[in-house]
Protein backbone atom coordinates (compact mmCIF):
# COMPACT_ATOMS: atom_id res chain seq x y z
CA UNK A 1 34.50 71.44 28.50
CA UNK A 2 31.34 71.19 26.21
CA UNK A 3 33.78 70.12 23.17
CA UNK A 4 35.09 67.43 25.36
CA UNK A 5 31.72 65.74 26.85
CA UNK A 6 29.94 66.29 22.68
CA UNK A 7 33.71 64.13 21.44
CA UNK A 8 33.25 61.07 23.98
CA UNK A 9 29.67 60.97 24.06
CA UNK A 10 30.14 60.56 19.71
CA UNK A 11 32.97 58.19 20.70
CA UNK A 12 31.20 55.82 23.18
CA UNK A 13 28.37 55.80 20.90
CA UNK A 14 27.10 52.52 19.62
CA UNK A 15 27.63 51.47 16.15
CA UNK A 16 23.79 51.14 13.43
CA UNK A 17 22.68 47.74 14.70
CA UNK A 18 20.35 46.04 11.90
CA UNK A 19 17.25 44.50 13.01
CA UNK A 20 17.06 40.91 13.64
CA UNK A 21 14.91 37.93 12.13
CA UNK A 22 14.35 37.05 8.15
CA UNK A 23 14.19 40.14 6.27
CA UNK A 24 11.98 39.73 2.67
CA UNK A 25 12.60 40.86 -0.66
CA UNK A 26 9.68 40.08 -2.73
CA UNK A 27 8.87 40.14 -6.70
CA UNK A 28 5.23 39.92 -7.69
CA UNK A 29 5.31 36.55 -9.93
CA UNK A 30 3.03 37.14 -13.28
CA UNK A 31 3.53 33.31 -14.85
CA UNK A 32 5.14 29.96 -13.55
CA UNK A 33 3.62 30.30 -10.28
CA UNK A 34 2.35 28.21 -7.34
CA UNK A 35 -0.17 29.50 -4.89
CA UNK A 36 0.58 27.67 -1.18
CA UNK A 37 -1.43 28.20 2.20
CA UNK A 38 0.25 28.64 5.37
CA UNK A 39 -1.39 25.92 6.63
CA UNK A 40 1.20 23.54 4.48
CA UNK A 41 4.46 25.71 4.68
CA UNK A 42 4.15 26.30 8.23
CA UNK A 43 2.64 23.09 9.26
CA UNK A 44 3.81 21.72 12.54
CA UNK A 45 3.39 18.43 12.20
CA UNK A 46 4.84 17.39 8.71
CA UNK A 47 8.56 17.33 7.94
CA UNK A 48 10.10 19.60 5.52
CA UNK A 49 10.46 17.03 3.35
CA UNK A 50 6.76 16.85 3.07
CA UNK A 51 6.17 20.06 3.04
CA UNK A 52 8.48 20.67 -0.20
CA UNK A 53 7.10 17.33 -2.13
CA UNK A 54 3.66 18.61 -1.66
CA UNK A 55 4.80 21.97 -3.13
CA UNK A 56 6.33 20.00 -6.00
CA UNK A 57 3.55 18.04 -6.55
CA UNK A 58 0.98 20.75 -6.57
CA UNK A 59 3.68 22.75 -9.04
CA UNK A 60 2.74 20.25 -11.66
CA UNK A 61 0.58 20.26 -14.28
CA UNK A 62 -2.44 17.95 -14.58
CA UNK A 63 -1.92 14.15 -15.58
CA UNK A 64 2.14 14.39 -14.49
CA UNK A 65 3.30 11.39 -13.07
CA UNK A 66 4.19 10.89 -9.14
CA UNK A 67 5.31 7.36 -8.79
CA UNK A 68 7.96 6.57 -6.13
CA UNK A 69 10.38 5.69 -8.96
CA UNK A 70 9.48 8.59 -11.03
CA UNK A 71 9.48 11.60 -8.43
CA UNK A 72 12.89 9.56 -7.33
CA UNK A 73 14.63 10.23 -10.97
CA UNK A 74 13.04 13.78 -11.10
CA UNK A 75 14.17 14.74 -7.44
CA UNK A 76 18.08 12.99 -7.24
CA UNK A 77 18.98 14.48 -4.07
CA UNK A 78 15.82 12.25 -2.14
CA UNK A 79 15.92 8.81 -1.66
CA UNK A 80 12.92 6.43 -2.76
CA UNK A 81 12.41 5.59 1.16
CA UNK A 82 12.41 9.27 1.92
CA UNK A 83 9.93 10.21 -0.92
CA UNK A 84 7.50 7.19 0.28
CA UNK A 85 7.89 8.50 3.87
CA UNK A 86 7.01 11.74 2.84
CA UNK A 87 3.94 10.60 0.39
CA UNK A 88 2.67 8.54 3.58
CA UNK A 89 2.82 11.97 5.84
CA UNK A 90 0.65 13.65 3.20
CA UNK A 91 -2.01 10.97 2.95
CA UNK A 92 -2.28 11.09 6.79
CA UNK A 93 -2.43 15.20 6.84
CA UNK A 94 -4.86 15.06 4.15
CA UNK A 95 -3.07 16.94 1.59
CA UNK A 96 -2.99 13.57 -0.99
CA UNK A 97 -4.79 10.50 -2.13
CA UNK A 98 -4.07 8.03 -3.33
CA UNK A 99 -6.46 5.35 -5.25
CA UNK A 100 -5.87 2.09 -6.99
CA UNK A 101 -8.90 1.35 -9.67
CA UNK A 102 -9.06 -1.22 -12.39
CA UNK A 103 -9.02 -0.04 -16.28
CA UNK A 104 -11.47 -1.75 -18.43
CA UNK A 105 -8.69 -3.95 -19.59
CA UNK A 106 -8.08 -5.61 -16.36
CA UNK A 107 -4.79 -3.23 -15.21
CA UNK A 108 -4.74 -2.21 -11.99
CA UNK A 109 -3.39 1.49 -11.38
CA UNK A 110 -2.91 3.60 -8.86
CA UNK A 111 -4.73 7.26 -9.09
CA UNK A 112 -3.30 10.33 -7.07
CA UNK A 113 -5.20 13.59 -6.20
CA UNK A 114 -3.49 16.91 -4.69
CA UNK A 115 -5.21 18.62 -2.74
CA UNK A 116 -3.97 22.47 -1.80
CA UNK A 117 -6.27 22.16 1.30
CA UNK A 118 -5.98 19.35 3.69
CA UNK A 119 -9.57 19.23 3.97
CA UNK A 120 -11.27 20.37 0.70
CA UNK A 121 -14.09 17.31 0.64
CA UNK A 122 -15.35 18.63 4.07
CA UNK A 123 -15.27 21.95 3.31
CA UNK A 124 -17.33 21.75 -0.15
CA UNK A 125 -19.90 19.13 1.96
CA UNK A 126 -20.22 22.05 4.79
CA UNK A 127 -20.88 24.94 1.96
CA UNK A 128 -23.06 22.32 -0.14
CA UNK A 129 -25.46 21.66 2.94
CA UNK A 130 -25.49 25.57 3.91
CA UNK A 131 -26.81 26.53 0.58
CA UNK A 132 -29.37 23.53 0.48
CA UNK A 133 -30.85 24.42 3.81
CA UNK A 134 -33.52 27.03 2.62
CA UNK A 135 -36.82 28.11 4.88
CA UNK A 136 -39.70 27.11 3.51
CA UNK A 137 -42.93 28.51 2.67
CA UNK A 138 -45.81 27.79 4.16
CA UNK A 139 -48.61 25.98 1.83
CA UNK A 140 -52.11 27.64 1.53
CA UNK A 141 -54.62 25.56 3.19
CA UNK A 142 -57.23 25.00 0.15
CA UNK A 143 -60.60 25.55 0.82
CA UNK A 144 -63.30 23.04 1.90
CA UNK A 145 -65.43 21.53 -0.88
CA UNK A 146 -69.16 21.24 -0.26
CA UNK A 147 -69.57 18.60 -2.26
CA UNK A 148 -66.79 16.23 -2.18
CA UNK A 149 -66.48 13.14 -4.13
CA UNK A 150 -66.11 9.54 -2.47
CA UNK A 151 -62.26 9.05 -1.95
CA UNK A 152 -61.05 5.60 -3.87
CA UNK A 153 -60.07 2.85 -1.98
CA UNK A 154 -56.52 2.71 -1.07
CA UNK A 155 -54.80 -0.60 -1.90
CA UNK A 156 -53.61 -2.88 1.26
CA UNK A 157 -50.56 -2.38 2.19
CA UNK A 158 -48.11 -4.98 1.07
CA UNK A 159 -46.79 -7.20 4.15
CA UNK A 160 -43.25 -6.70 5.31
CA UNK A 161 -40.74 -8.96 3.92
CA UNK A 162 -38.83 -10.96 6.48
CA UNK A 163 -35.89 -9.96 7.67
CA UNK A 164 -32.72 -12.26 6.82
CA UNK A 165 -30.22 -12.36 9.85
CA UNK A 166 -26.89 -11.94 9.40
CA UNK A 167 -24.55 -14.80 8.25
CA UNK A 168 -23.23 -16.79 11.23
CA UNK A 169 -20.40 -18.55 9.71
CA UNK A 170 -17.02 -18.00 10.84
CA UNK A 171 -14.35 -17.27 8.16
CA UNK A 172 -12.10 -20.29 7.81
CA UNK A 173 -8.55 -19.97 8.81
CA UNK A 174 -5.74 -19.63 6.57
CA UNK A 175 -3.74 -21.78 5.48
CA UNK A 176 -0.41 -22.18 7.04
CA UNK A 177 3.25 -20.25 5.43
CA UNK A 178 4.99 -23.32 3.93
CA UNK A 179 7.42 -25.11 4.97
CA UNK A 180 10.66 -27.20 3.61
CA UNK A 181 11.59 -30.60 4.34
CA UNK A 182 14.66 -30.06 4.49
CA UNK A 183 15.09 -27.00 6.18
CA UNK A 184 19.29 -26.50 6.19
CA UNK A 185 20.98 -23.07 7.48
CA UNK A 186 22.21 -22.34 4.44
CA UNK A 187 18.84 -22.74 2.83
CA UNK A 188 17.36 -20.30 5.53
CA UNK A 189 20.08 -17.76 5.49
CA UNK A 190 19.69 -17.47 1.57
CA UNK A 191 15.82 -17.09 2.37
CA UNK A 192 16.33 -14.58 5.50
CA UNK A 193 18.92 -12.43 2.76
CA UNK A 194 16.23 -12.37 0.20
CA UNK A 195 13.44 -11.18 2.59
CA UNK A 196 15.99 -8.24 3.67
CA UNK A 197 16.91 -7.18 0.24
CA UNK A 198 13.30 -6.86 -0.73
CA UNK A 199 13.19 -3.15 0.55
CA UNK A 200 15.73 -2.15 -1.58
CA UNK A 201 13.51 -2.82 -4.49
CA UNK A 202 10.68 -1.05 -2.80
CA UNK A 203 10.90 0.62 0.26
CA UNK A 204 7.21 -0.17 1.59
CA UNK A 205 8.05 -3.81 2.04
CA UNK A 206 10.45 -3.22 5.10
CA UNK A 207 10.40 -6.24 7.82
CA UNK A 208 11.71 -6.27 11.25
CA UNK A 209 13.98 -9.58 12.27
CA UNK A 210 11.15 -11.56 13.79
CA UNK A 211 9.36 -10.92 10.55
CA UNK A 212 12.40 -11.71 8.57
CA UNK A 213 12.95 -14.91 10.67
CA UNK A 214 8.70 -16.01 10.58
CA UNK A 215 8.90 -15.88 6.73
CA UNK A 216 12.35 -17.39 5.99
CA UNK A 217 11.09 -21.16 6.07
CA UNK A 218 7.74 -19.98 3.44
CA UNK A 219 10.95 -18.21 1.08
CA UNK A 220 12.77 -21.64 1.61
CA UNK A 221 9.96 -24.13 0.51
CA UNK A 222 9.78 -22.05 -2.87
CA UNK A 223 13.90 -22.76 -2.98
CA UNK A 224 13.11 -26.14 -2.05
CA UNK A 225 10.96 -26.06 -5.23
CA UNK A 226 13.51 -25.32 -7.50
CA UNK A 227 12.10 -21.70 -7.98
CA UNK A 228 14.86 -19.55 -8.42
CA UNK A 229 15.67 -15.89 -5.78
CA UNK A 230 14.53 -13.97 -8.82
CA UNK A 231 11.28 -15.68 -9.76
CA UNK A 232 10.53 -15.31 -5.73
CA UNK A 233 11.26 -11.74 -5.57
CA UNK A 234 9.39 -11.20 -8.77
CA UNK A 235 6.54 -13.11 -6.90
CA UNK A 236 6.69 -10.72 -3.90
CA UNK A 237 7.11 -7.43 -5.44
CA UNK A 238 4.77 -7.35 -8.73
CA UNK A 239 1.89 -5.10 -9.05
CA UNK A 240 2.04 -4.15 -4.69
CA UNK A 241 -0.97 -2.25 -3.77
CA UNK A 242 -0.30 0.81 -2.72
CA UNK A 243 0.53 1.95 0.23
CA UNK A 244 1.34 -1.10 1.27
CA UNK A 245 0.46 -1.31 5.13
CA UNK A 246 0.89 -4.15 5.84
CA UNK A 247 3.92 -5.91 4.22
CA UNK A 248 5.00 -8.57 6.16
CA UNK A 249 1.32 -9.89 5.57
CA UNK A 250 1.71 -9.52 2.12
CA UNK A 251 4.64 -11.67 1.82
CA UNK A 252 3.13 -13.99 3.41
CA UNK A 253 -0.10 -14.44 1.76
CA UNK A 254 1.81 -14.60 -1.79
CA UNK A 255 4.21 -17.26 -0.71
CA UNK A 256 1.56 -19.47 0.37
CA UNK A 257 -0.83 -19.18 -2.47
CA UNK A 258 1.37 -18.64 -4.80
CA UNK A 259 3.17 -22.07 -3.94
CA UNK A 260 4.59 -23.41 -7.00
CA UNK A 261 4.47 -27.24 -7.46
CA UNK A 262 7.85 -29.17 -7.49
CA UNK A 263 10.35 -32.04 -6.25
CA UNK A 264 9.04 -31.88 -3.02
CA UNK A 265 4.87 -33.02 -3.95
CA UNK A 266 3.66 -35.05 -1.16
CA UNK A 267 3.94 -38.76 -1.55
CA UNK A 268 0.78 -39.20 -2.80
CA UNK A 269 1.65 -37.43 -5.93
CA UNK A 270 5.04 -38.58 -6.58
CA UNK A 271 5.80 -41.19 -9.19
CA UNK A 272 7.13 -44.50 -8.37
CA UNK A 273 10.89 -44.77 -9.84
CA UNK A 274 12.17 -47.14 -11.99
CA UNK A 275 14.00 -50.21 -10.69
CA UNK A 276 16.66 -52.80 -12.24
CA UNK A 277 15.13 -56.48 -11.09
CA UNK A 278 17.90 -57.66 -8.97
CA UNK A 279 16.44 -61.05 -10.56
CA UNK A 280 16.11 -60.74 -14.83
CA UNK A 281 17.68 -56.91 -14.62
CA UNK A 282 14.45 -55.98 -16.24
CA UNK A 283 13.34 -52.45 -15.43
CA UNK A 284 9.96 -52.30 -13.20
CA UNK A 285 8.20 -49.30 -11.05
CA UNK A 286 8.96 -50.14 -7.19
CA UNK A 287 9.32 -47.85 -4.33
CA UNK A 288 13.05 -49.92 -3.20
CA UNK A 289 15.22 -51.75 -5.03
CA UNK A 290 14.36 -55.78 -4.97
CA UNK A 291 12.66 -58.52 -8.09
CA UNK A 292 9.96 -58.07 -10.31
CA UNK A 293 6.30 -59.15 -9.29
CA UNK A 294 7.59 -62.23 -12.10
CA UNK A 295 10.80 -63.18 -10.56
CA UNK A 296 9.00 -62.67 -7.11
CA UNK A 297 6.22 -65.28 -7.89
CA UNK A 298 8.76 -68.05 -9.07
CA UNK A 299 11.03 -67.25 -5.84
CA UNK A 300 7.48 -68.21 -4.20
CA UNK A 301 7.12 -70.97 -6.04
């Protein structure tokens, strides 16, 4: 009877169960190795994409280069809009910055700084002002002198200069997107298509369609100016600060101060044409066709 109960209680046994959850296996790096807080690998507000381009980024050596573009060719399997998403989550989380400066030649370029700590700035000010607040000691109070010497006069005071109040003046507006004479549908769906295509040549200039359909007529006055869709986008993408936060105001302040002059000058500026005299068929300036101030006086006459 014991035999039996010892057989089914080995039968009805259950099977080795392994523990569940991530099990490590860890090898203790010596060279080619990054060093990354939990506060980045397990943060709970940036994406994983984040998470691994800050990784990356902090993986490189100093003076690499992390451009959209290039981080794009050195990381195929990300997009350029994904990458720029990701760079904008860092800046916000405090983990990058990034700073556009002028060389002494005039070039503007954009500096970037890692930072392994989202807060490192604070955190050096906050050690900083603990290690400059010391107690100090008292001063000895010197002894009075019996015979002390007159004290020299101290000069005046100078009087208080008077204070300037702020400027008053109100900024003045700006100047109004352009606008085409002649403003066809084809003319505006050419200039709508251009506007749209813009963020595939950089994805920080993404507009929404009331954007797209506010800046259409300012794309179609350039068109109207016989500048061609690849001098325009040349005109809206080069040299972008960066990030761009605002893109839709962007566009618009290049297209209207970048206005190039063309056919359409106002009247003012526009030469007269040249007209045959319906009278001697001599050639004359004249607004319409008709006779020459000549033939004109002897038709008075």
């Amino acid at each position: 009877m014991s035999t039996f109960l010892m057989a089914a209680s080995q039968a009805i046994a259950p099977p080795y169960a392994p523990p569940s959850g991530v099990e490590h296996v860890n090898v203790r790096h010596t060279e080619r190795f990054t060093v990354v807080g939990n506060h980045l690998s397990q943060h709970p507000e940036l994406s994983l994409a984040a998470r691994g381009l800050a990784l990356h980024i902090q993986s490189l050596p100093p003076g690499a280069k992390v451009g959209i573009k290039v981080l794009a060719a050195r990381l195929p399997a990300d997009s350029e809009h994904r990458i720029a998403e990701a760079l904008r989550e860092l800046e916000e989380h405090g983990y990058l910055k990034r700073i556009r400066e002028r060389s002494p030649e005039g070039k503007v370029y954009t500096r970037t700084v890692s930072y392994n700590h989202p807060d490192p700035a604070a955190l050096d000010k906050a050690r900083t002002q603990r290690k400059s607040i010391k107690p100090r000691k008292p001063r000895p109070t010197p002894a009075p002198n019996p015979n002390p010497a007159p004290s020299p006069a101290q000069p005046a005071e100078p009087a208080p200069l008077p204070r300037v109040p702020a400027p008053t003046a109100k900024k003045p507006p700006r100047p109004p997107l352009p606008q085409p004479l002649n403003p066809r549908p084809q003319l505006l769906q050419a200039a709508a298509l251009l506007l749209v295509g813009l963020q595939n040549q950089d994805p920080e200039l993404r507009l929404t369609e009331e954007q797209i359909n506010f800046l259409a007529p300012g794309v179609a006055a350039w068109f109207e100016r016989d500048a061609s869709p690849a001098a325009v986008r040349k005109a809206l993408t080069e040299d972008l600060p960066r990030p761009v936060r605002f893109p839709a105001q962007l566009v618009r302040h290049r297209l209207t101060v970048s206005l190039p002059s063309g056919r359409s000058l106002p009247a003012a500026f526009r030469p007269v044409p040249m007209q045959n005299c319906d009278g001697c068929d001599r050639a004359f300036r004249a607004s319409a066709p008709g006779r020459c101030d000549d033939c004109a006086g002897e038709a008075n006459h």
